[in-house]
Protein backbone atom coordinates (compact mmCIF):
# COMPACT_ATOMS: atom_id res chain seq x y z
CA UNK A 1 -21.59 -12.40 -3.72
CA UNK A 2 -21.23 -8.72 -1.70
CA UNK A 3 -21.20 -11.01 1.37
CA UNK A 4 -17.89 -12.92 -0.11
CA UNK A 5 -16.65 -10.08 -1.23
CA UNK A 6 -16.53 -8.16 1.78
CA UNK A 7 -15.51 -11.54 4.02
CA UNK A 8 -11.99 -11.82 1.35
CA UNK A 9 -11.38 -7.45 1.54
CA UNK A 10 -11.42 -8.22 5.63
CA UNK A 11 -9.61 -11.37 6.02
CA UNK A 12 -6.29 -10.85 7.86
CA UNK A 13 -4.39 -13.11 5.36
CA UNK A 14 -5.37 -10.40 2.68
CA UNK A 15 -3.76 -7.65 4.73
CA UNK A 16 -1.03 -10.15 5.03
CA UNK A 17 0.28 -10.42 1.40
CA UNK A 18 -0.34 -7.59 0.98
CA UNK A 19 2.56 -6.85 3.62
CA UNK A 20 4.43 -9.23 1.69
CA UNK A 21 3.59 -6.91 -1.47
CA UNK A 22 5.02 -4.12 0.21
CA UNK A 23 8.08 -5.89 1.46
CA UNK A 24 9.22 -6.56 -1.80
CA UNK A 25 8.57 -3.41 -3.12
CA UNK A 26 11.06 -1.98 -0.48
CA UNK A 27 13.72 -3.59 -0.94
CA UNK A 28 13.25 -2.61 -4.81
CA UNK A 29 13.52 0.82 -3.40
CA UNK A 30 16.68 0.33 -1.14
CA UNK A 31 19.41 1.07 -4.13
CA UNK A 32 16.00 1.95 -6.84
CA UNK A 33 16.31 -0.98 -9.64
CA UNK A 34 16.19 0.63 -13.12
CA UNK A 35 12.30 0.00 -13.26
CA UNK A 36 11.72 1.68 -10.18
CA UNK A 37 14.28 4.66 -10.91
CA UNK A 38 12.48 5.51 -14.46
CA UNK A 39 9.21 5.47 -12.59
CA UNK A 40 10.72 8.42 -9.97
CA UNK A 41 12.49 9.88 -12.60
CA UNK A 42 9.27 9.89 -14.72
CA UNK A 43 7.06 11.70 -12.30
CA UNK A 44 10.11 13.98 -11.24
CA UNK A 45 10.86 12.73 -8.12
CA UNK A 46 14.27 13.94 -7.04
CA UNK A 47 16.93 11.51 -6.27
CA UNK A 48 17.24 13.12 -3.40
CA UNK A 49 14.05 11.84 -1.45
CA UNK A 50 13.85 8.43 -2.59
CA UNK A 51 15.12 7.37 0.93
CA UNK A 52 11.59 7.96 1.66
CA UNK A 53 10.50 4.82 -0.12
CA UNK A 54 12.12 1.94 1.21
CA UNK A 55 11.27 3.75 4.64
CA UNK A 56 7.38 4.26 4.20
CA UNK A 57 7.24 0.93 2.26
CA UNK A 58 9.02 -0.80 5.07
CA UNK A 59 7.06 0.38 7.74
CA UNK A 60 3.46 -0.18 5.77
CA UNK A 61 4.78 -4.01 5.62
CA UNK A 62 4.99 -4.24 9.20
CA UNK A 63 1.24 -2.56 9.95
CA UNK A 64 -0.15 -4.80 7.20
CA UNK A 65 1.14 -7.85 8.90
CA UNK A 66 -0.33 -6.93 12.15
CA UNK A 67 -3.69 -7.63 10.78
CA UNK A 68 -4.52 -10.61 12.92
CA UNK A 69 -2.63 -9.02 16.61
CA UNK A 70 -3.34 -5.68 16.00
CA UNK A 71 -6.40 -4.72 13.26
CA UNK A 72 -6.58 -0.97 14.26
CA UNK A 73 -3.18 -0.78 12.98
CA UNK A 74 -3.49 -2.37 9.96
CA UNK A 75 -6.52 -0.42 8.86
CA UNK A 76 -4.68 2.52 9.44
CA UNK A 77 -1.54 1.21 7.75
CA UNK A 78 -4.18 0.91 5.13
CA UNK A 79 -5.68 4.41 5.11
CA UNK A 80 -1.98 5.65 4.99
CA UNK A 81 -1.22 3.79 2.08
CA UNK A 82 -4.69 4.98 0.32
CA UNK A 83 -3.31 8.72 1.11
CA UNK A 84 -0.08 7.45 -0.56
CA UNK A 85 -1.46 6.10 -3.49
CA UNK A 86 -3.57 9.23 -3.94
CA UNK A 87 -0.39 11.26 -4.48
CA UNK A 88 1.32 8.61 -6.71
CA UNK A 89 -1.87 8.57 -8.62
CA UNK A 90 -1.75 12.60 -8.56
CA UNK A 91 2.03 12.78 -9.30
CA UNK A 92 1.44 10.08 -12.96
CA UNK A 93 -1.37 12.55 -13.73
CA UNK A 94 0.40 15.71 -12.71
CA UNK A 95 3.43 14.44 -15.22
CA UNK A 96 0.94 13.18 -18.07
CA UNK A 97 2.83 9.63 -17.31
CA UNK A 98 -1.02 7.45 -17.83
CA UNK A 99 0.76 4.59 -18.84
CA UNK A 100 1.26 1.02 -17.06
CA UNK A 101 2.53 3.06 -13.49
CA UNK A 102 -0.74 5.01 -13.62
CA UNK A 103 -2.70 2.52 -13.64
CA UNK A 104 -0.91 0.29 -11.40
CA UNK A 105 -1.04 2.88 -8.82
CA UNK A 106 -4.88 3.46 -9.40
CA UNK A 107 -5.22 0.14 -8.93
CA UNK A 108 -3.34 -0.12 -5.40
CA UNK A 109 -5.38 2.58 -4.83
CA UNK A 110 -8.18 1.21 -5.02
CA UNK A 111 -7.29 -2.14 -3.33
CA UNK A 112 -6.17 0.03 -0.12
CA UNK A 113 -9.07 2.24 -0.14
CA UNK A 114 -11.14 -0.43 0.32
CA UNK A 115 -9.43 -2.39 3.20
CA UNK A 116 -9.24 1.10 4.90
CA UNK A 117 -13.12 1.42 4.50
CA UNK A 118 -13.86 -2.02 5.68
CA UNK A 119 -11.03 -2.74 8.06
CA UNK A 120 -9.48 -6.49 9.31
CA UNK A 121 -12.37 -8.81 10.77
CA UNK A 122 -11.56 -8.73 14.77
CA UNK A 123 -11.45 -12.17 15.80
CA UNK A 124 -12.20 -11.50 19.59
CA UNK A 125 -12.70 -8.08 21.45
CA UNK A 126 -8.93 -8.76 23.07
CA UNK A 127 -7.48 -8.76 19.20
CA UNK A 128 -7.76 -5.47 19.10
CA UNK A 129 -6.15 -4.17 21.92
């Protein structure tokens, strides 16, 4: 099972929806919807920096998506978005907000911790270049 487990956490396609993931979740962030806003607002966040999101999530879309081309930069897309999700996690704790955002960002966590540890499977030695 370990075997199949570490062949789905390095397929490409993975790192590929989970671009898609973060697509979506950009464009949430463009003009904040009222979900995303009483997330920010619940961890204090100013309204001030939330440019930042639609930016970082934007750009973590493309490097996820480049799994096949370009694994190097989709693994450290991935480490990125583990250091990311490390401060989200921090920030929920940090404003004893443990609810459904913690743990949504624990998971994420998670999830991109382990496709930074493991990486995209290269395909050929010229894939990664």
């Amino acid at each position: 099972i370990m075997s199949s487990v570490n062949d789905l956490v390095r397929d490409p396609r993975l790192y590929q929806a989970a671009a898609a993931g973060q697509a979506v979740d950009a464009a949430m962030c463009i003009q904040p919807i009222p979900y995303v806003a009483k997330c920010l607002d619940d961890v204090g966040w100013p309204d001030g920096g939330r440019w930042f999101f639609p930016v970082v999530k934007g750009a973590s879309a493309l490097g996820l998506a480049a799994a096949p081309r370009w694994p190097g930069l989709a693994r450290l897309t991935a480490i990125m978005l583990t250091l990311y999700f490390c401060t989200a996690v921090g920030l929920h704790v940090r404003a004893r907000d443990l609810r459904l955002n913690f743990a949504a960002a624990s998971s994420l966590l998670l999830f991109y911790g382990a496709l930074a540890a493991t990486g995209p499977r290269v395909s050929s030695p010229a894939a990664s270049s």
